[in-house]
Structure formats: C-alpha cells, structure tokens
C-alpha atoms as a PDB file:
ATOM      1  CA  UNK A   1     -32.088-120.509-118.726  1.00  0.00           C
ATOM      2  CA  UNK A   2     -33.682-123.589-120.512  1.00  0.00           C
ATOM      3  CA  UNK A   3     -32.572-126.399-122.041  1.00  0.00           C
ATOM      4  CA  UNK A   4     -34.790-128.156-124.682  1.00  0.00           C
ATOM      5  CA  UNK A   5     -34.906-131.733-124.450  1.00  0.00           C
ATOM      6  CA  UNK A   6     -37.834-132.797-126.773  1.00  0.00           C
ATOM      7  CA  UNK A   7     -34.917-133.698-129.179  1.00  0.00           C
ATOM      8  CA  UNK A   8     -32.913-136.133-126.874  1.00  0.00           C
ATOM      9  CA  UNK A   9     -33.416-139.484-127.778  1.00  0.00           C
ATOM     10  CA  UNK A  10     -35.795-141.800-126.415  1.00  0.00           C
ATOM     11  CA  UNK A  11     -33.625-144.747-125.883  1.00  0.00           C
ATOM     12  CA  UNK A  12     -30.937-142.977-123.242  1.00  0.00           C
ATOM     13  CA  UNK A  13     -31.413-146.000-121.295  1.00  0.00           C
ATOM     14  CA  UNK A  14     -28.774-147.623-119.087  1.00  0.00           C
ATOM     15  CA  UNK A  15     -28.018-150.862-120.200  1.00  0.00           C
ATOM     16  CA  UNK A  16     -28.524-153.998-117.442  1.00  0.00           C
ATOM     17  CA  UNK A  17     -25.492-155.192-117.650  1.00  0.00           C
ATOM     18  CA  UNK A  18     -24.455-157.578-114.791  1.00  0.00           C
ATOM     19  CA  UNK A  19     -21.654-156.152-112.765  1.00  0.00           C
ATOM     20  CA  UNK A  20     -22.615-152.500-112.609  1.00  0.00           C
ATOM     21  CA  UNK A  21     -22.671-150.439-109.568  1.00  0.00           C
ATOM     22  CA  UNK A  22     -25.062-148.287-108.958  1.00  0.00           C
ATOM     23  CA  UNK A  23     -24.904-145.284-105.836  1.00  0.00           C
ATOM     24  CA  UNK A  24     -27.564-146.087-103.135  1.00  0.00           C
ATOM     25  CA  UNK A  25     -29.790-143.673-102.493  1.00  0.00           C
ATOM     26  CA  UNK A  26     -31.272-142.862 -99.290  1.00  0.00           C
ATOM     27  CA  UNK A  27     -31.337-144.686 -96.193  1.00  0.00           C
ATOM     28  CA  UNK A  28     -29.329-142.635 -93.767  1.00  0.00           C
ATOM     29  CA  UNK A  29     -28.454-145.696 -91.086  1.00  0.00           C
ATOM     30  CA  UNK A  30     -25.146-146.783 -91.411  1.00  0.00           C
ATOM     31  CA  UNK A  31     -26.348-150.230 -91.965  1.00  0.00           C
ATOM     32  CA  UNK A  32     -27.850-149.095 -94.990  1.00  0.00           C
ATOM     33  CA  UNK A  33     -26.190-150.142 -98.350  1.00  0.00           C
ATOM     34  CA  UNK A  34     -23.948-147.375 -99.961  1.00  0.00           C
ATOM     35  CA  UNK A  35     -23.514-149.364-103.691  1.00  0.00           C
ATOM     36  CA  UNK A  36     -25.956-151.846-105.365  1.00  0.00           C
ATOM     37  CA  UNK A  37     -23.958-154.415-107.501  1.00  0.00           C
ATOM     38  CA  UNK A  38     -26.377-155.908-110.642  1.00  0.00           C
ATOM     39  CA  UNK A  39     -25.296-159.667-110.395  1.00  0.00           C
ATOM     40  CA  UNK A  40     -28.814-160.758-112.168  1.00  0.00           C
ATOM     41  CA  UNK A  41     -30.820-159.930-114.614  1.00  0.00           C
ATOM     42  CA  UNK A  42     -34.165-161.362-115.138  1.00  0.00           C
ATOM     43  CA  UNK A  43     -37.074-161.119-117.592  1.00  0.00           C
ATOM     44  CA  UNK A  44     -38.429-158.497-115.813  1.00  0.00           C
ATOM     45  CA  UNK A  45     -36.209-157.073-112.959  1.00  0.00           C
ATOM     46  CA  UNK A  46     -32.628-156.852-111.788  1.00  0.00           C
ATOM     47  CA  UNK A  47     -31.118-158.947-108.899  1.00  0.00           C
ATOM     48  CA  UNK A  48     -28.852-156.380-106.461  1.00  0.00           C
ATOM     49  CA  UNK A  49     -26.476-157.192-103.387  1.00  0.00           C
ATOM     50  CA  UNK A  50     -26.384-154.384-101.215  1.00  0.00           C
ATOM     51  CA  UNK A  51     -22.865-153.341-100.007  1.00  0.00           C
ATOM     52  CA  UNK A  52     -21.444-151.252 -97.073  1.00  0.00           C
ATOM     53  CA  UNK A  53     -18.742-148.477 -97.438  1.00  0.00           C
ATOM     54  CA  UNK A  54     -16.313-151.413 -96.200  1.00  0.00           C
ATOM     55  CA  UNK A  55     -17.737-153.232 -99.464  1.00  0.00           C
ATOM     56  CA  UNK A  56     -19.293-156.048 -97.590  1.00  0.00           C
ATOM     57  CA  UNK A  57     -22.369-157.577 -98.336  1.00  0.00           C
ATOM     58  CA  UNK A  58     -25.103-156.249 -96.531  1.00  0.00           C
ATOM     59  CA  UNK A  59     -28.074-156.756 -98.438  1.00  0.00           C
ATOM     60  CA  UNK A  60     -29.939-158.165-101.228  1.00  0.00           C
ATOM     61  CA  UNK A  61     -33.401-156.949-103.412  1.00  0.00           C
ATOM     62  CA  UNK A  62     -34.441-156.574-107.251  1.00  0.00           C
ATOM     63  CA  UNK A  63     -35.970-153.867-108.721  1.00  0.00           C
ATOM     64  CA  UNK A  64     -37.692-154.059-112.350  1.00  0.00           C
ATOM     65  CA  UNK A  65     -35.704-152.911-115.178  1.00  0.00           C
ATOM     66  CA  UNK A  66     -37.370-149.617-115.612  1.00  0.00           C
ATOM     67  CA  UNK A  67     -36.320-148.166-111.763  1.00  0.00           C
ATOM     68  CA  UNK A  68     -32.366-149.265-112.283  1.00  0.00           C
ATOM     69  CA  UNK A  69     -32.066-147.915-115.600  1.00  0.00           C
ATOM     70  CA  UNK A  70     -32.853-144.533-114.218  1.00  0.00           C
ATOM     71  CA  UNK A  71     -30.144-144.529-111.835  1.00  0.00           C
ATOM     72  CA  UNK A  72     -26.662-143.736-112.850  1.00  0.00           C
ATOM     73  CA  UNK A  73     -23.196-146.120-113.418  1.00  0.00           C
ATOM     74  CA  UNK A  74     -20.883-145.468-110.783  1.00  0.00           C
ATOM     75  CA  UNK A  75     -18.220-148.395-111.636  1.00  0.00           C
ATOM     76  CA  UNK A  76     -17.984-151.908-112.665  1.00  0.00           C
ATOM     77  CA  UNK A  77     -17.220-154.972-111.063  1.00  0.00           C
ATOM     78  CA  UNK A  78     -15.093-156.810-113.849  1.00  0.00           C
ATOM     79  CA  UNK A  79     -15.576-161.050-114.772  1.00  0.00           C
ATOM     80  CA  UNK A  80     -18.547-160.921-111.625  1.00  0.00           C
ATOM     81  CA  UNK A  81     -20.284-163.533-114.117  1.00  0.00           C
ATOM     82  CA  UNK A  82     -17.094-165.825-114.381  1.00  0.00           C
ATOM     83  CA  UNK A  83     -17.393-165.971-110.331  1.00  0.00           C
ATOM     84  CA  UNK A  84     -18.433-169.770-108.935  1.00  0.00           C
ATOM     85  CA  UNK A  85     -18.637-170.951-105.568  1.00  0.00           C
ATOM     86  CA  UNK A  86     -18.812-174.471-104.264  1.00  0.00           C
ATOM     87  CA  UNK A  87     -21.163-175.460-102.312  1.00  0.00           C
ATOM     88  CA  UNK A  88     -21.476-177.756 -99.117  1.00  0.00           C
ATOM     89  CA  UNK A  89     -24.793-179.826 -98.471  1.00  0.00           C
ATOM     90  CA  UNK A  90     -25.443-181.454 -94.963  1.00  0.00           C
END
C-alpha cells in the first residue's frame, strides 16, 4: 500500500502562533521538558519555555521557524500574550 502525496499542498505548514504547545521529543531524563510552549515569535525563529509533566518551567530555547512547523499542535495555552508581570529592580 501507497499513498500518493505529490498532490498535497505545499503550504501544510503549522502556523507560529504564540501559545501553542508542542510534544517534546526525546530526551529521556526526567528533567527533560515534556511540552514546548511558543511564547515568541521572531523574524526568524520561535522562542519556547520548556515544561515538566508537573507543567513547571524547566527550560527555555528557540528554534527557527522551519524545525517547529514540522512538529505537531498538541494544545493551546489561551490569552498567553495578554500575560504581564511586574518587575522589581535593586
């Protein structure tokens, strides 16, 4: 069995939208990150937090625009732009 995809088209990209969650991949420590939230997107590349299965931060990275859209939508974190938080100097 086959399927023929010369006819699918070209633009089957996932949209960088902030607030999707992607699945991590790999990584098989438990101190790896098991989602990847978008919360940035540049010119060029996507701004991720990394988050445990307890949904806690864990880590950060970006990847450029062409890696993310190849990995699949897994949920979305609703008004994540409308978030502000104050900050403190010393």
């Amino acid at each position: 069995m086959k399927f023929n995809l010369e006819k699918m088209p070209p633009n089957l990209k996932v949209s960088l939208k902030v607030g999707n969650v992607f699945a991590a991949r790999g990584g098989a420590r438990d101190s790896s990150p098991k989602f990847w939230v978008l919360v940035a997107v540049t010119k060029d590349a996507g701004v991720l937090i990394g988050l445990n299965a307890n949904g806690e931060v864990i880590s950060g990275t970006k990847y450029y625009h062409h890696t993310i859209q190849k990995w699949p939508i897994v949920g979305f974190v609703k008004d994540i732009e409308s978030m502000a938080f104050d900050m403190e100097m010393y």
